[in-house]
Protein backbone atom coordinates (compact mmCIF):
# COMPACT_ATOMS: atom_id res chain seq x y z
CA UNK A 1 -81.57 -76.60 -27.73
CA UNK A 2 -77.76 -77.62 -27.73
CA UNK A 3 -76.54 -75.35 -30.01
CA UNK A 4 -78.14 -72.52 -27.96
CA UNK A 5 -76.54 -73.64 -24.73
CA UNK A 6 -73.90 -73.70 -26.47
CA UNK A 7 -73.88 -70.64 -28.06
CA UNK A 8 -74.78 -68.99 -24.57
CA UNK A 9 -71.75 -70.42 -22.92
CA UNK A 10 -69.94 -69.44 -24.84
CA UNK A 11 -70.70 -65.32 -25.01
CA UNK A 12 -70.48 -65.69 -21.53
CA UNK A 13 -67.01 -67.34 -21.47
CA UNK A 14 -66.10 -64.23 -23.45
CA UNK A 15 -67.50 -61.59 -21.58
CA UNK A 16 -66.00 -63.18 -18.31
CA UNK A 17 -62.12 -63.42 -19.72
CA UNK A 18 -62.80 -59.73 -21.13
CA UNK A 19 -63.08 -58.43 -17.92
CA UNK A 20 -60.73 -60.30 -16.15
CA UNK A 21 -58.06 -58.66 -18.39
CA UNK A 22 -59.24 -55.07 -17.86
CA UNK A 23 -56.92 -53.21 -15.99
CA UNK A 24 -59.46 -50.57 -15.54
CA UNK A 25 -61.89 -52.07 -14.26
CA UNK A 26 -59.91 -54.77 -11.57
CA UNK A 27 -57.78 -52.43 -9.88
CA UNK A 28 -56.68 -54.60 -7.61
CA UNK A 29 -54.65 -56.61 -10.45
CA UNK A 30 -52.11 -53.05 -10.69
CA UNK A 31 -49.53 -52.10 -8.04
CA UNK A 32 -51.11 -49.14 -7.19
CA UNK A 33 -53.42 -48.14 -4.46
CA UNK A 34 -57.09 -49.08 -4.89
CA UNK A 35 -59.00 -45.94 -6.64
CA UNK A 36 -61.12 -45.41 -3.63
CA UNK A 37 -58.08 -44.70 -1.78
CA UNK A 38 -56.81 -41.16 -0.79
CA UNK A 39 -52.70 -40.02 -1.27
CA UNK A 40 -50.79 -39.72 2.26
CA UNK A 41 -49.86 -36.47 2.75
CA UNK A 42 -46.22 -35.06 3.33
CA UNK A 43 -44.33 -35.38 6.18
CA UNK A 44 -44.26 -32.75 8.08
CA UNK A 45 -40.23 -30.99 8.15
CA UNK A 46 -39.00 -31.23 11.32
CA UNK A 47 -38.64 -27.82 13.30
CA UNK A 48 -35.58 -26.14 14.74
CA UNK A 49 -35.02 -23.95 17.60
CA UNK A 50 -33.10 -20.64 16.43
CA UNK A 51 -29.53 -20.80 17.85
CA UNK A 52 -28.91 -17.95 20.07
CA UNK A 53 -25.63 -15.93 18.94
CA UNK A 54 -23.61 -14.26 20.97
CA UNK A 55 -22.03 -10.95 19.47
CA UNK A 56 -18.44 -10.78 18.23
CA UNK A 57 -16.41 -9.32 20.35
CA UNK A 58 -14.98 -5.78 19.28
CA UNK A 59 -11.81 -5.90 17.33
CA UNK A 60 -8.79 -4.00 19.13
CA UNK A 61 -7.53 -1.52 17.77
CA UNK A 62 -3.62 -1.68 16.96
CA UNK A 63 -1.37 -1.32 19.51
CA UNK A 64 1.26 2.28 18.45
CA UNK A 65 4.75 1.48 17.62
CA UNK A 66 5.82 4.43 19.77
CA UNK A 67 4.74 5.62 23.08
CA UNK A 68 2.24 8.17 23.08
CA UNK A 69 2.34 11.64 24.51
CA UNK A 70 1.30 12.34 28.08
CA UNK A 71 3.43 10.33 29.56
CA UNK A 72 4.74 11.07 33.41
CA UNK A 73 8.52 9.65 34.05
CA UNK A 74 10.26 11.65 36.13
CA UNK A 75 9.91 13.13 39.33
CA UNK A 76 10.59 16.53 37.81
CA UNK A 77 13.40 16.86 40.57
CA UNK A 78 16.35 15.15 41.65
CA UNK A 79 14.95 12.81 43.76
CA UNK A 80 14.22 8.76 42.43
CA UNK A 81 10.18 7.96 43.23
CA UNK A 82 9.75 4.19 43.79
CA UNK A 83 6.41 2.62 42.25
CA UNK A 84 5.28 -0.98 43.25
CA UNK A 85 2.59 -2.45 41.45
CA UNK A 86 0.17 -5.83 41.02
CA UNK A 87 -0.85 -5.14 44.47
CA UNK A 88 -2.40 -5.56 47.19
CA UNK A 89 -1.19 -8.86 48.41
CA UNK A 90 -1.60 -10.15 51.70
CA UNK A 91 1.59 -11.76 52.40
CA UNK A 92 4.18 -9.08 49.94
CA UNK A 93 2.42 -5.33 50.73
CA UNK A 94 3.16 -5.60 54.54
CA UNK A 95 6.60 -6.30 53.94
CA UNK A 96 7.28 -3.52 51.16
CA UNK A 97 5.16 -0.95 53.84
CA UNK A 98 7.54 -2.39 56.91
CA UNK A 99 10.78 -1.45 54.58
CA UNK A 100 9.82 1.39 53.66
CA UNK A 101 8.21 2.26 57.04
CA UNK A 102 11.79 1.46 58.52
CA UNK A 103 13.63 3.34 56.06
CA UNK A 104 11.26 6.64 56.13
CA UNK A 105 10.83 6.88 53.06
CA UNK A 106 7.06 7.18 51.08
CA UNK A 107 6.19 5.14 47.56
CA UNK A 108 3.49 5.11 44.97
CA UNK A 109 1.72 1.51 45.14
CA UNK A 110 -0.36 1.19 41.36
CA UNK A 111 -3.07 -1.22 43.02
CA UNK A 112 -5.33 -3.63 40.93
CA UNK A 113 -9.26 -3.50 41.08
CA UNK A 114 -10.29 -6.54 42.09
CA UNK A 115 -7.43 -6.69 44.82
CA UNK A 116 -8.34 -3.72 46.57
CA UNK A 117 -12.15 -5.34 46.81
CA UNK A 118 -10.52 -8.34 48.75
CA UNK A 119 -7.76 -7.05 50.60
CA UNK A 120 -9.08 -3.03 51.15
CA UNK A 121 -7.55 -3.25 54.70
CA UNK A 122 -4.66 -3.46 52.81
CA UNK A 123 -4.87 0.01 50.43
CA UNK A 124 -6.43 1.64 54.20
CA UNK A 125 -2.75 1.03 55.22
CA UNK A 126 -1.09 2.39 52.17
CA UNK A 127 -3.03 5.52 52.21
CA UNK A 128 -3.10 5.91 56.30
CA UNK A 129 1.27 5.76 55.89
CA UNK A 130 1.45 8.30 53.53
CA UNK A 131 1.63 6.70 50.18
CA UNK A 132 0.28 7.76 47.08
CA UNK A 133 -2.28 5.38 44.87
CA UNK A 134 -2.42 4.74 41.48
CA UNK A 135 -5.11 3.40 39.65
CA UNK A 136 -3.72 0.00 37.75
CA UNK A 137 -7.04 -1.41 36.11
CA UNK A 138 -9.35 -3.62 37.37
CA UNK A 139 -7.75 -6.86 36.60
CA UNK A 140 -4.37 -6.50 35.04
CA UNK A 141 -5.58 -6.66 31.66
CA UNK A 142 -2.58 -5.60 29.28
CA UNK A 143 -5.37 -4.96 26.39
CA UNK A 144 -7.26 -2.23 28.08
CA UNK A 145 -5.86 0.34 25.71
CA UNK A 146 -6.93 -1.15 22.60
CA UNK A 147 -10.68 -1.46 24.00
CA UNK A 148 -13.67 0.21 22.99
CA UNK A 149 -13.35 3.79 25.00
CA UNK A 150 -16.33 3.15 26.70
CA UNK A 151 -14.71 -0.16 28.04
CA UNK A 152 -11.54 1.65 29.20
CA UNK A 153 -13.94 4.62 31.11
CA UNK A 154 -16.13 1.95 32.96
CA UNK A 155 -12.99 -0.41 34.14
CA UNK A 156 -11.24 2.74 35.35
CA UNK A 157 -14.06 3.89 37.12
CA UNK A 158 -14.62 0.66 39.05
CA UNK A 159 -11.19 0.61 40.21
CA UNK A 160 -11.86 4.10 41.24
CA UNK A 161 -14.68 3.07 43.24
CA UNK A 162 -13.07 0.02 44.59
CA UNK A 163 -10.63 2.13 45.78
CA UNK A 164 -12.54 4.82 47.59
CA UNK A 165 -14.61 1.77 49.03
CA UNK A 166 -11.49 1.30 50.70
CA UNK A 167 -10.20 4.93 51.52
CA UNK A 168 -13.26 7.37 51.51
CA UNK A 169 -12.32 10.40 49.35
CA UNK A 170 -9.12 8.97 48.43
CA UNK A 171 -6.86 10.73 46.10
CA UNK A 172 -6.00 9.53 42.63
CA UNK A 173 -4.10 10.97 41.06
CA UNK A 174 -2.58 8.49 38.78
CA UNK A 175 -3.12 5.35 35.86
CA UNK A 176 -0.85 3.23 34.93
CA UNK A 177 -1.49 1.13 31.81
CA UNK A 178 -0.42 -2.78 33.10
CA UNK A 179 2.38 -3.89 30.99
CA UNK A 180 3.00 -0.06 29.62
CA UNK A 181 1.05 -1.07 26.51
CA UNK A 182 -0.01 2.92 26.40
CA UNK A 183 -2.81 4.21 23.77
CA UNK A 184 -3.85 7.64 22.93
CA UNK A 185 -7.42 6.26 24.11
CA UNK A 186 -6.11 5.39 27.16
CA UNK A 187 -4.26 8.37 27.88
CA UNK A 188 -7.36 10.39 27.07
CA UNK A 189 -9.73 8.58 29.32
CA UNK A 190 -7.22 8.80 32.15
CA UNK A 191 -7.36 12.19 32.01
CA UNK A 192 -10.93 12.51 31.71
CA UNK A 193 -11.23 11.01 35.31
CA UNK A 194 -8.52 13.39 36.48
CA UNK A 195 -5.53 11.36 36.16
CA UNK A 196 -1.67 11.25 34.92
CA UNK A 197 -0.67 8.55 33.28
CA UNK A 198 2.40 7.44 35.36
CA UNK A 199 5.12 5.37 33.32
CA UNK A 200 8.32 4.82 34.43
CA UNK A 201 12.03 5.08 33.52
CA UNK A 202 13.83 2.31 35.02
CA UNK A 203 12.10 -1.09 34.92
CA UNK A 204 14.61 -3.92 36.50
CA UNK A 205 11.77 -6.96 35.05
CA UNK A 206 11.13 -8.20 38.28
CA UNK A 207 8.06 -9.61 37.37
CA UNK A 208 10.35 -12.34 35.23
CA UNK A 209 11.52 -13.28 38.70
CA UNK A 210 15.56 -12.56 38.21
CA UNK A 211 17.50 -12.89 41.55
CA UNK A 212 17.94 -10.57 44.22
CA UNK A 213 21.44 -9.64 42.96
CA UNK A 214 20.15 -9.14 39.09
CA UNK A 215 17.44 -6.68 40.47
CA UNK A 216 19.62 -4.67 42.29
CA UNK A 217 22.70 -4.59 39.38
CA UNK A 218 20.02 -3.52 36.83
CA UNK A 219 18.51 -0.49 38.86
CA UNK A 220 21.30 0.94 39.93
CA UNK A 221 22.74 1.20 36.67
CA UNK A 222 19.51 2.35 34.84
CA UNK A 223 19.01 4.87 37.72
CA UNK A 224 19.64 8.95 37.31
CA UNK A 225 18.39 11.95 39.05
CA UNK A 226 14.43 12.24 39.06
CA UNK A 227 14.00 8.66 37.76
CA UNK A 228 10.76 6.62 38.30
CA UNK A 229 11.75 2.91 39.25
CA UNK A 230 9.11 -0.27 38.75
CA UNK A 231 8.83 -2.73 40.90
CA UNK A 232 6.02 -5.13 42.04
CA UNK A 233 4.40 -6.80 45.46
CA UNK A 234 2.16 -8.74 43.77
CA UNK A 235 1.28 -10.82 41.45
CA UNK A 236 3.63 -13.53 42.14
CA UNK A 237 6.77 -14.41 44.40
CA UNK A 238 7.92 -11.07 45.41
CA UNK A 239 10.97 -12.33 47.51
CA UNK A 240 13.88 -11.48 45.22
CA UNK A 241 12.18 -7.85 44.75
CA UNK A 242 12.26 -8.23 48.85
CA UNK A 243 15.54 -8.87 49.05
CA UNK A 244 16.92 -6.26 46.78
CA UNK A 245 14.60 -3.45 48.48
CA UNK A 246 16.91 -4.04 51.63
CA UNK A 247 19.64 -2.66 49.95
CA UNK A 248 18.34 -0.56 47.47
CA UNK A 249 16.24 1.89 49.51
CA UNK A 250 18.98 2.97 51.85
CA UNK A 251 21.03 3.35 48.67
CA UNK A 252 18.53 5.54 46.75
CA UNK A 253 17.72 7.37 49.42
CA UNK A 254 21.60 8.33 50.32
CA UNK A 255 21.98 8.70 46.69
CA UNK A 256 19.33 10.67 45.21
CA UNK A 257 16.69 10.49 47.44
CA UNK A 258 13.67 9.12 47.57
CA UNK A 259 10.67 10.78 47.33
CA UNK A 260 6.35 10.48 47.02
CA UNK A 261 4.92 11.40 43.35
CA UNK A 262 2.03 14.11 43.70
């Protein structure tokens, strides 16, 4: 019976370190998961929100190396017009109206959009003394003219409309392009609404602030018969253009005269 016991123990020692060394049938014994296990699935990608884009603005167009046609600059007679723009401004338009109230003598004031909606008492005086009113863009932008032409039509028309909030059925018979950067587009669009577009032929820079004496040297040699002379009451510290109005309107108007554009 030894030898059987033997024998017995020792198939069985076999059959026991046979399976032990199985891969296949211990699992466990290999680094991966155990078979009954199921593979994780992918993470889910994160999701974005779509950026909102704003449109590029339109590209302007390029601004002409000369003037265009169309152009008013003279007076057509011999007498000078005087043209103050930038305006209305509470504390410089009174003063320009009382001079030129004093003096008897009319101008053409090329008022800005959004100045007239704050001050319209302001353009009410203007137009109530006899002055003409020129349309001068809503807000001083310089780049108007190079703007898409339905951009130009619908700035000019709410000056237009700021204005006659002001003055019911005012006149207008003018635009003037702010810092005489003229196009043909602009030109066109201007006349569209049923105005001339008013330059100017003597231009003393008084928007660079010079003195009263500089202002006053530099339009009165730049001056001849049926000129159009630039000045401003507003958009900054109008008391050198003041100051040289005192002497220059009596001298214009013994001179040449001085007289309202129509």
């Amino acid at each position: 019976m030894r030898p059987r016991a033997l024998l017995a123990f020792g198939v069985s020692l076999v059959l026991f370190l046979a399976g032990c060394g199985d891969p296949a049938r211990n699992p466990s014994q290999v680094g991966g998961p155990p078979a009954s296990a199921a593979p994780s699935p992918p993470a889910p990608k994160p999701t974005t929100t779509p950026r909102r884009t704003t449109p590029p603005k339109p590209r302007l167009r390029p601004l002409p190396t000369t003037l265009p046609a169309g152009l008013h600059r003279s007076t057509g007679d011999r007498a000078v017009a005087l043209t103050f723009d930038d305006g209305p401004d509470p504390r410089w338009t009174p003063q320009v109206l009382d001079q030129l109230r004093a003096a008897h003598v009319t101008a053409t004031f090329c008022v800005i959009g959004s100045q007239v909606k704050r001050y319209p008492e302001l353009v009410a005086r203007i137009a109530r003394e006899g002055h003409q009113l020129c349309n001068h863009s809503w807000r001083h932008d310089i780049n108007l003219g190079r703007r898409p032409v339905a951009d130009i039509r619908a700035d000019l028309l709410r000056t237009d409309k700021a204005i006659r909030a002001a003055v019911p059925k005012a006149r207008i018979p003018y635009y003037r392009q702010p810092g005489g950067r003229w196009t043909p587009e602009v030109v066109a669009v201007a006349r569209q609404l049923g105005m001339r577009s008013l330059h100017w032929s003597v231009d003393p820079q008084d928007w660079d602030h010079p003195t009263a004496q500089t202002i006053g040297k530099r339009v009165e040699s730049a001056v001849r018969p049926g000129a159009i002379v630039l000045m401003h009451d507003g958009g900054g510290d109008r008391r050198p253009t003041l100051a040289a109005c005192q002497h220059l309107i009596p001298e214009l108007k013994r001179r040449y005269g001085i007289s309202r554009l129509r």
